[in-house]
Protein backbone atom coordinates (compact mmCIF):
# COMPACT_ATOMS: atom_id res chain seq x y z
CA UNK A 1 15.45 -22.15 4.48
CA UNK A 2 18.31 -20.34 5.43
CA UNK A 3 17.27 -16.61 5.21
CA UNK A 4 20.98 -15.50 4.27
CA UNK A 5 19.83 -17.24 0.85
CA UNK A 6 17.91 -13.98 0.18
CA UNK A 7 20.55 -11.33 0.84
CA UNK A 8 22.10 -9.10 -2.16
CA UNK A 9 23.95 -6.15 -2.30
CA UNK A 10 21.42 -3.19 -3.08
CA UNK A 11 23.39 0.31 -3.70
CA UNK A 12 21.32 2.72 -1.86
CA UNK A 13 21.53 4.34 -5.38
CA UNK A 14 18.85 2.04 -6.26
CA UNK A 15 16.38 3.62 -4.16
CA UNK A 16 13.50 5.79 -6.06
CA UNK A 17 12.19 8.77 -3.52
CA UNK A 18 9.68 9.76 -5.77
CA UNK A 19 7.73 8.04 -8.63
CA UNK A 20 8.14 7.86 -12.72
CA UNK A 21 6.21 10.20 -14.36
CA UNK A 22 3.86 9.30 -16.29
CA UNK A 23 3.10 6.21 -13.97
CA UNK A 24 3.15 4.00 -17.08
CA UNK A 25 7.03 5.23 -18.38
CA UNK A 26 8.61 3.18 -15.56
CA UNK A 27 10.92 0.74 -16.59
CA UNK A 28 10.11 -2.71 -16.56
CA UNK A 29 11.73 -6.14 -16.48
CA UNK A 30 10.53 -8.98 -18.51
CA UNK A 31 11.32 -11.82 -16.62
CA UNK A 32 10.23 -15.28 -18.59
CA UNK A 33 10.16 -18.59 -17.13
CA UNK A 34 12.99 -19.79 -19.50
CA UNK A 35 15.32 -17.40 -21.68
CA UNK A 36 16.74 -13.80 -21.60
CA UNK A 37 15.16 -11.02 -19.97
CA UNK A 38 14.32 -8.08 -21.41
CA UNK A 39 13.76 -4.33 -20.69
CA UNK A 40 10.37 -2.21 -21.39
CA UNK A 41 8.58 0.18 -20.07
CA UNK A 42 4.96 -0.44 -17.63
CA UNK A 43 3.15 1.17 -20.87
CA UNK A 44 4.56 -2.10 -23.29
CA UNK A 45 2.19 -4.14 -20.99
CA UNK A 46 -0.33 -4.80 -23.69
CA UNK A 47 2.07 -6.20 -26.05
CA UNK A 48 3.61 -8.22 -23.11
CA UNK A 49 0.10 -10.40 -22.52
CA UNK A 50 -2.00 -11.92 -24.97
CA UNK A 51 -5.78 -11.56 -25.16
CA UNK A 52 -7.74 -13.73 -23.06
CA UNK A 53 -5.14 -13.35 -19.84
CA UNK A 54 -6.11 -11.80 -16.67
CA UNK A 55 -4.88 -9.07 -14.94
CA UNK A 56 -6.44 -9.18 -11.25
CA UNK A 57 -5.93 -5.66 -9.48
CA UNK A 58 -5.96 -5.29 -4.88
CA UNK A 59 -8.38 -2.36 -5.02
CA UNK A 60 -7.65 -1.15 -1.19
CA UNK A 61 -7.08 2.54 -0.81
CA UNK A 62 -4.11 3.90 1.69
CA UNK A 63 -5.60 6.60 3.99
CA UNK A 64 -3.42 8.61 6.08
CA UNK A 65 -2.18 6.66 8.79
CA UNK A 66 1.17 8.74 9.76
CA UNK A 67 -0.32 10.41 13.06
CA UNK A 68 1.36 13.05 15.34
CA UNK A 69 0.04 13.34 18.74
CA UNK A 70 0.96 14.84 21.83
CA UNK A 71 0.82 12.53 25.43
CA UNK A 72 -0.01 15.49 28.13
CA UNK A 73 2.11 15.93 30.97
CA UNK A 74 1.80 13.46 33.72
CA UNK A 75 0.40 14.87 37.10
CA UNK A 76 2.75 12.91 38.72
CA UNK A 77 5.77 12.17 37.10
CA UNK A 78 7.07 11.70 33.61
CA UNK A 79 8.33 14.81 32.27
CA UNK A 80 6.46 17.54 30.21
CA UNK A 81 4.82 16.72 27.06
CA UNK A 82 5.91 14.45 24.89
CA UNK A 83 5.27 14.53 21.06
CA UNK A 84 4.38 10.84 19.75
CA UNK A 85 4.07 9.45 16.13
CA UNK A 86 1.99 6.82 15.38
CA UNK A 87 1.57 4.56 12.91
CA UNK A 88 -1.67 3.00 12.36
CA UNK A 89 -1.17 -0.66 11.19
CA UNK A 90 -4.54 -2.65 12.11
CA UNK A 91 -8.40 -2.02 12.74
CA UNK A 92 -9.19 -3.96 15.73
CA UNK A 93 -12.63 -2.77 15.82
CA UNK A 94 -14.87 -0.52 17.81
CA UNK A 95 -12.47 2.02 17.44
CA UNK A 96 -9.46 0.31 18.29
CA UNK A 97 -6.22 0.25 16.41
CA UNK A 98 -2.92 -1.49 16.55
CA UNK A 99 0.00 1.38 15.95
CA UNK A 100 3.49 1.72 16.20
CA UNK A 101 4.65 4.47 18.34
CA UNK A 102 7.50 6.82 19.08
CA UNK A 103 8.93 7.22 21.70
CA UNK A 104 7.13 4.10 22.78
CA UNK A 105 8.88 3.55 26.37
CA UNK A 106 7.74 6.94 26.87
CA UNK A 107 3.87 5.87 27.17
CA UNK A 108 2.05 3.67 29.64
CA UNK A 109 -1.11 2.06 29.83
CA UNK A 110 -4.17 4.63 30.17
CA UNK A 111 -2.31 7.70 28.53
CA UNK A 112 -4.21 9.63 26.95
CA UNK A 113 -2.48 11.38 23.02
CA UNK A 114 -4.18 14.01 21.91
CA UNK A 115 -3.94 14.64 18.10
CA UNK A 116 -6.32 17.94 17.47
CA UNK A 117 -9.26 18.88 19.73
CA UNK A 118 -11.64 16.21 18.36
CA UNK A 119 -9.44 12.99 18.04
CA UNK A 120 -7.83 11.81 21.26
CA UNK A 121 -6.95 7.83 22.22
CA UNK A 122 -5.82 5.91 25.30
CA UNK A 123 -3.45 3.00 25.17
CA UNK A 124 -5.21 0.48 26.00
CA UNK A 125 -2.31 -2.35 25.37
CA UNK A 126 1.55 -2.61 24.73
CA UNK A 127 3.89 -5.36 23.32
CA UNK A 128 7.60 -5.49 22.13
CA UNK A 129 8.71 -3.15 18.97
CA UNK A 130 6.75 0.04 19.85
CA UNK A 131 3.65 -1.92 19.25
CA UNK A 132 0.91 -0.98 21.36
CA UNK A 133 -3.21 -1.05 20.93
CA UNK A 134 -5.13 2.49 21.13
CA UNK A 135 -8.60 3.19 21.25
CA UNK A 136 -10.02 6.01 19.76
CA UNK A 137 -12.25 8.84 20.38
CA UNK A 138 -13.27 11.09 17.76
CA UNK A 139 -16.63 13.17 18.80
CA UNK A 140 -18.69 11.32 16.66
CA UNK A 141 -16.69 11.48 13.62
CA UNK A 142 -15.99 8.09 11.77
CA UNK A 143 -12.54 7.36 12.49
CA UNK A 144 -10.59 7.35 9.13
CA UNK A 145 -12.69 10.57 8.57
CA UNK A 146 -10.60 11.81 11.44
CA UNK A 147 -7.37 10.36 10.13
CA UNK A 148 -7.81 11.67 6.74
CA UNK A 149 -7.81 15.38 8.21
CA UNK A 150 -5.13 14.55 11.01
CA UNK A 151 -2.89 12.34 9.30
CA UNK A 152 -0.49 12.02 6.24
CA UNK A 153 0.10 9.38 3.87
CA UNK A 154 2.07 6.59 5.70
CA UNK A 155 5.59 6.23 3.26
CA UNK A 156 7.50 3.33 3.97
CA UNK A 157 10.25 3.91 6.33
CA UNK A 158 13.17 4.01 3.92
CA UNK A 159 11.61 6.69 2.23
CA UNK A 160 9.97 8.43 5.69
CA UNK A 161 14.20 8.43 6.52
CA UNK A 162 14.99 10.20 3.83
CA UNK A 163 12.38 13.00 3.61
CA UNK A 164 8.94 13.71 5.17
CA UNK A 165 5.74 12.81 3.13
CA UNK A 166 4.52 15.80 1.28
CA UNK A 167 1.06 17.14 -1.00
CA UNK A 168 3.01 15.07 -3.98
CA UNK A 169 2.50 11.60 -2.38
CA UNK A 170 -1.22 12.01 -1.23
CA UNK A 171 -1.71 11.10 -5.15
CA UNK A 172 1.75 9.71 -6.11
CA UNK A 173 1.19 6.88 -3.20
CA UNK A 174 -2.34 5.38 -4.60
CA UNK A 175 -3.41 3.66 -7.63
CA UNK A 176 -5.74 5.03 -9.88
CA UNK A 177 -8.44 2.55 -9.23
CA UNK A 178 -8.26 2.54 -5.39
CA UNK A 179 -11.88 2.53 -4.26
CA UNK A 180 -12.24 1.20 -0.48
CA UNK A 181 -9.94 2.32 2.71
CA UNK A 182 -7.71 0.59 4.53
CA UNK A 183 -4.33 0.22 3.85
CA UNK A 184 -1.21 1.74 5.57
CA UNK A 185 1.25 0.91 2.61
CA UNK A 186 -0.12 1.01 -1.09
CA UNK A 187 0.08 -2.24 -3.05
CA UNK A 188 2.51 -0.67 -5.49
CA UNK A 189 2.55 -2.54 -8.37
CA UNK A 190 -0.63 -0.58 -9.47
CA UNK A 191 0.72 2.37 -8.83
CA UNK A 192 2.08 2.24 -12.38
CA UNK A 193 -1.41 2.09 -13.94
CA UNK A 194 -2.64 5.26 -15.38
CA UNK A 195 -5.93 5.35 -17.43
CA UNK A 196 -4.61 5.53 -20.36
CA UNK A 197 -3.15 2.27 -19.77
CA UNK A 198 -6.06 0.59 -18.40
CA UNK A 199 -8.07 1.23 -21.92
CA UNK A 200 -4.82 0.13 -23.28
CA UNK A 201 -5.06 -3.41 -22.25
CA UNK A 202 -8.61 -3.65 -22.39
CA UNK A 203 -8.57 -3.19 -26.07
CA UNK A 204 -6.37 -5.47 -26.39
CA UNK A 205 -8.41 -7.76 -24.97
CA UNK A 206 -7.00 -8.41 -21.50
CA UNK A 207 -9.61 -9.27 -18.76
CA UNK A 208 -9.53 -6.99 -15.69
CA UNK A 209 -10.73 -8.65 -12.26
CA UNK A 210 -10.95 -7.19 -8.71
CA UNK A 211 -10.13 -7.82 -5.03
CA UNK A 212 -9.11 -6.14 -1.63
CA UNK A 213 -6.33 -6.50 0.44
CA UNK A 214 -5.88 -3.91 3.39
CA UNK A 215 -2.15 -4.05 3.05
CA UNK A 216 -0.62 -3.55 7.11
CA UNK A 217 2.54 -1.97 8.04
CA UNK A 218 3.62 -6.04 8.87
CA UNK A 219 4.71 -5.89 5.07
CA UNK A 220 7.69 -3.47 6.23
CA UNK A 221 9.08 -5.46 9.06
CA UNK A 222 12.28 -7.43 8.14
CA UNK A 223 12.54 -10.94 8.96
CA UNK A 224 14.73 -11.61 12.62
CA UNK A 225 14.67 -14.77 12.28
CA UNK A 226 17.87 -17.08 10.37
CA UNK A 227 15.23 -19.15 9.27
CA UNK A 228 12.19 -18.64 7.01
CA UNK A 229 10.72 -22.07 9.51
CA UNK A 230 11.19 -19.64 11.93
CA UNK A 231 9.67 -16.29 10.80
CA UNK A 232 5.74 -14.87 12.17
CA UNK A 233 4.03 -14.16 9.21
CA UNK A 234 2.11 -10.89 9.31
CA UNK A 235 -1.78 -11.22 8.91
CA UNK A 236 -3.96 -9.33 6.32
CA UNK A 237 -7.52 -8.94 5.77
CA UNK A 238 -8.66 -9.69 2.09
CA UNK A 239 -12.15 -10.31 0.21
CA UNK A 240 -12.82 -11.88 -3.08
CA UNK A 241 -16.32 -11.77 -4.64
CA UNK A 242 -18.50 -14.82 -5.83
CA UNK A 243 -18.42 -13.15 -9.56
CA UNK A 244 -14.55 -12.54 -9.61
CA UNK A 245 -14.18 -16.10 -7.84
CA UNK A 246 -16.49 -17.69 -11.02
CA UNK A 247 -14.59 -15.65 -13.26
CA UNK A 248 -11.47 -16.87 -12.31
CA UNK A 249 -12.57 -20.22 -12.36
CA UNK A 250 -13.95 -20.10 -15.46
CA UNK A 251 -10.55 -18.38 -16.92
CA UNK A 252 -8.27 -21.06 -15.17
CA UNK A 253 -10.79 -23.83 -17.12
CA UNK A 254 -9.94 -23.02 -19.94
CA UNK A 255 -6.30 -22.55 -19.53
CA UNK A 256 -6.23 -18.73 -19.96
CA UNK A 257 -3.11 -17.04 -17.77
CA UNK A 258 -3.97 -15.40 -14.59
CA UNK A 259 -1.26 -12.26 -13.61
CA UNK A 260 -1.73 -10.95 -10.27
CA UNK A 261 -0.84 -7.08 -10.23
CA UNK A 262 1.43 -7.02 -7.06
CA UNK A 263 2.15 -9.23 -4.02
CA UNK A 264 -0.73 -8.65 -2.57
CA UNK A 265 -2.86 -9.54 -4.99
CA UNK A 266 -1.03 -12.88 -5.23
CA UNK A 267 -1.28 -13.54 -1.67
CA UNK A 268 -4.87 -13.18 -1.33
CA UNK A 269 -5.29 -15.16 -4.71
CA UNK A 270 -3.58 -18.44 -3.73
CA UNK A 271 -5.20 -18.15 -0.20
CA UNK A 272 -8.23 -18.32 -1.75
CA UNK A 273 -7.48 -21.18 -3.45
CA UNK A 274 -9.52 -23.98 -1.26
CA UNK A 275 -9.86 -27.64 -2.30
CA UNK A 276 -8.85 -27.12 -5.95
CA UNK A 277 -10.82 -24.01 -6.93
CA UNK A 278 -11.18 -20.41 -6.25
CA UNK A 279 -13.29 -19.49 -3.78
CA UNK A 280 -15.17 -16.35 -2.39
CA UNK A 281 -14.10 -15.37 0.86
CA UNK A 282 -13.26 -12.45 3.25
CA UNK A 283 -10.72 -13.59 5.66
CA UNK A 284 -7.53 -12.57 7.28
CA UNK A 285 -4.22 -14.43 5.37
CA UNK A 286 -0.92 -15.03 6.85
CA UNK A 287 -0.12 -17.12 3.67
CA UNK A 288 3.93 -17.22 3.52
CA UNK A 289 5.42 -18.53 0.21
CA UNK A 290 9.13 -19.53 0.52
CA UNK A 291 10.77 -21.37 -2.74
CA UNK A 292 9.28 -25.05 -2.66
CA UNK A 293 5.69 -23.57 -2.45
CA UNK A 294 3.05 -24.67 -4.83
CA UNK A 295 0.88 -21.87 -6.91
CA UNK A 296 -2.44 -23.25 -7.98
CA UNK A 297 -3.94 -19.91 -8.82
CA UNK A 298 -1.47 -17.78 -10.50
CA UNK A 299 0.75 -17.83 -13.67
CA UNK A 300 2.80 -14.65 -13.81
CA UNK A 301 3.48 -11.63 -11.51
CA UNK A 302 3.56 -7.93 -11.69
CA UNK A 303 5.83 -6.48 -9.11
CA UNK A 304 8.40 -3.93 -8.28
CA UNK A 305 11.88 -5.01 -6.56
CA UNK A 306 12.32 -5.57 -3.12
CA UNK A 307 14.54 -5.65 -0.19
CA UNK A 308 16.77 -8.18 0.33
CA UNK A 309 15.77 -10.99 2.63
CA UNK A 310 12.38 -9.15 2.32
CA UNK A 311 9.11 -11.96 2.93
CA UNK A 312 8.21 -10.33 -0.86
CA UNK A 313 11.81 -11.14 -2.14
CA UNK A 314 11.16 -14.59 -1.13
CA UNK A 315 7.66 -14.29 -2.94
CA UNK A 316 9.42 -13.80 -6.04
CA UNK A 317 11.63 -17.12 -5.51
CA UNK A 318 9.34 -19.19 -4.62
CA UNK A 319 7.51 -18.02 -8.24
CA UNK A 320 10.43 -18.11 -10.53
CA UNK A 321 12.99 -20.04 -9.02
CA UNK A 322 16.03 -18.65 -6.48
CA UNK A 323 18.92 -17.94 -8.77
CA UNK A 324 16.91 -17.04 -11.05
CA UNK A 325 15.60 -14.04 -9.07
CA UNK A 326 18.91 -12.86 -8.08
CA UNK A 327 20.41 -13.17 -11.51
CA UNK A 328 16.76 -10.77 -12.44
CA UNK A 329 17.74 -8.61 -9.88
CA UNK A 330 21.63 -8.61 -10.40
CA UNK A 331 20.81 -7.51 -14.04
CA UNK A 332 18.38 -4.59 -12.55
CA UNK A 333 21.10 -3.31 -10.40
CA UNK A 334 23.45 -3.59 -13.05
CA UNK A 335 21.10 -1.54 -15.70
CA UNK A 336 19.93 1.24 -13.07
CA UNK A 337 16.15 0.06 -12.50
CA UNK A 338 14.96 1.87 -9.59
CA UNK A 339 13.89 -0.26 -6.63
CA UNK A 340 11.26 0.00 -3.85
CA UNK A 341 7.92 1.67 -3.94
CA UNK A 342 8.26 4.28 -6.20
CA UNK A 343 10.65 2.52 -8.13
CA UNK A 344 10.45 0.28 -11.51
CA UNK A 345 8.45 -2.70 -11.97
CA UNK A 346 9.09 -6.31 -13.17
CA UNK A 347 6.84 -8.85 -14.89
CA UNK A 348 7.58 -12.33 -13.44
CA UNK A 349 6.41 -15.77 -15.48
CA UNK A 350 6.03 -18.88 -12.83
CA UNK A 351 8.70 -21.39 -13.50
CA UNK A 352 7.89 -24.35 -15.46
């Protein structure tokens, strides 16, 4: 498809810099698959489901990927120090991550950045975009030990442009139930959940299931292409357990709703959907859904609003129809929702 399709006007207005609070008092758009949509708040969710549906929840924690180092003087050329930010997007393993760095065309292979006394790395690769491979040392310490004292938490660049992160967002930018690390960006549909709300929808009956997506910094990167045919789909890692896989199943048999909290959570859902059921896995996913797409796992969507011709904008299409997204978002403009990561949220039913 023509990636033009996706485009709208956003009024930089739009964009939240810091979160509702309480989590739960952001707005949110009811989006059905047929009829008017209608305006609540994230803490209406209970009445919005019925008992019986499931809510399934990406339980990956963001550590603090947002790195400054410094790259030494070169013996031999190259200036004087140069200061370097990084921004971890991929374990590679054995110490070895995949970053974005600044002032990238200032590094070359086997440079050495030093980011405190105990955590140093060497670039070890480089590609196109600032993209380059480092490996690690770190004295013995476990690397996102080292990060978590070095780093900060890694805000998406249209809010990194406007101000730097700060002691707010190490809490404001993760969910309540984030329990194992490895995400640069926070799957931020949850990060409207507060406890409150969580006992909220239990008693009223909604099941609550788990998985993890390590959401990369690949989520950020607009599309170059003038054709969704055309576009590289960023890769994720995600696992789904054999009880939350039966569980599923089970709920799907007997026609209960499944709701994936965020677009991560959807992506690793309907990757896991293999040969007409759900199935256990831990994989990497590079699943890209365009409008024409077939869902076999989920029936609705809890999301915020995105960028235009964003792959997650396109998400939303592909679920509920085109026009019927940009009318949605049209209407959100229109009524001041705030958009992005901190911004409001949307509940999205699959079109019929």
């Amino acid at each position: 498809m023509d990636v033009s399709l996706f485009d709208f006007d956003l009024p930089e207005r739009c964009i939240a810099l810091r979160p509702a609070s309480p989590r739960d008092s952001a707005r949110l758009l009811h989006i059905p698959a047929q009829g008017e949509f209608a305006h609540h708040s994230v803490s209406d969710l209970p009445s919005l489901l019925r008992a019986g549906d499931v809510l399934v929840f990406n339980e990956t924690k963001v550590f603090r990927a947002a790195l400054t180092a410094t790259r030494p003087a070169r013996s031999h050329g190259g200036g004087g120090d140069v200061t370097v930010t990084v921004n971890l997007h991929k374990a590679k393993g054995e110490g070895v991550w995949d970053a974005f760095c600044r002032p990238a065309k200032r590094l070359r292979l086997g440079d050495s950045l030093q980011f405190d006394a105990d955590l140093s790395a060497e670039v070890i690769e480089k590609r196109d975009g600032g993209d380059v491979s480092l490996e690690f040392s770190t004295q013995g310490e476990a690397p996102l030990a080292a990060f978590e004292r070095c780093g900060a938490p890694p805000l998406p660049p249209y809010i990194a442009r406007k101000r730097a992160p700060d002691a707010r967002d190490i809490s404001d930018y993760q969910t309540v139930y984030a329990r194992e690390s490895g995400s640069v960006a926070a799957p931020t549909a949850g990060l409207h959940f507060t406890p409150a709300l969580l006992e909220a929808l239990d008693a009223a009956g909604v099941q609550r299931e788990a998985l993890t997506l390590h959401v990369g910094a690949g989520t950020f990167l607009p599309v170059k292409s003038d054709n969704t045919d055309d576009h590289d789909m960023h890769s994720e890692w995600f696992t789904l357990s054999d009880g939350a896989a039966e569980r599923l199943n089970l709920a799907k048999a007997e026609g209960r709703r499944i709701i994936a909290v965020g677009t991560t959570a959807l992506r690793a859902l309907e990757s896991a959907h293999v040969d007409g059921r759900i199935k256990a896995q831990s994989r990497d996913t590079d699943i890209f859904l365009t409008p024409g797409a077939n869902f076999h796992v989920v029936d609705g969507l809890m999301t915020n609003f995105h960028l235009p011709k964003s792959t997650l904008f396109m998400l939303v299409s592909a679920l509920a129809g085109l026009d019927r997204m940009k009318s949605a978002y049209k209407t959100a403009i229109d009524e001041g929702y705030r958009f992005y990561s901190y911004g409001d949220s949307s509940l999205i039913w699959k079109a019929p």
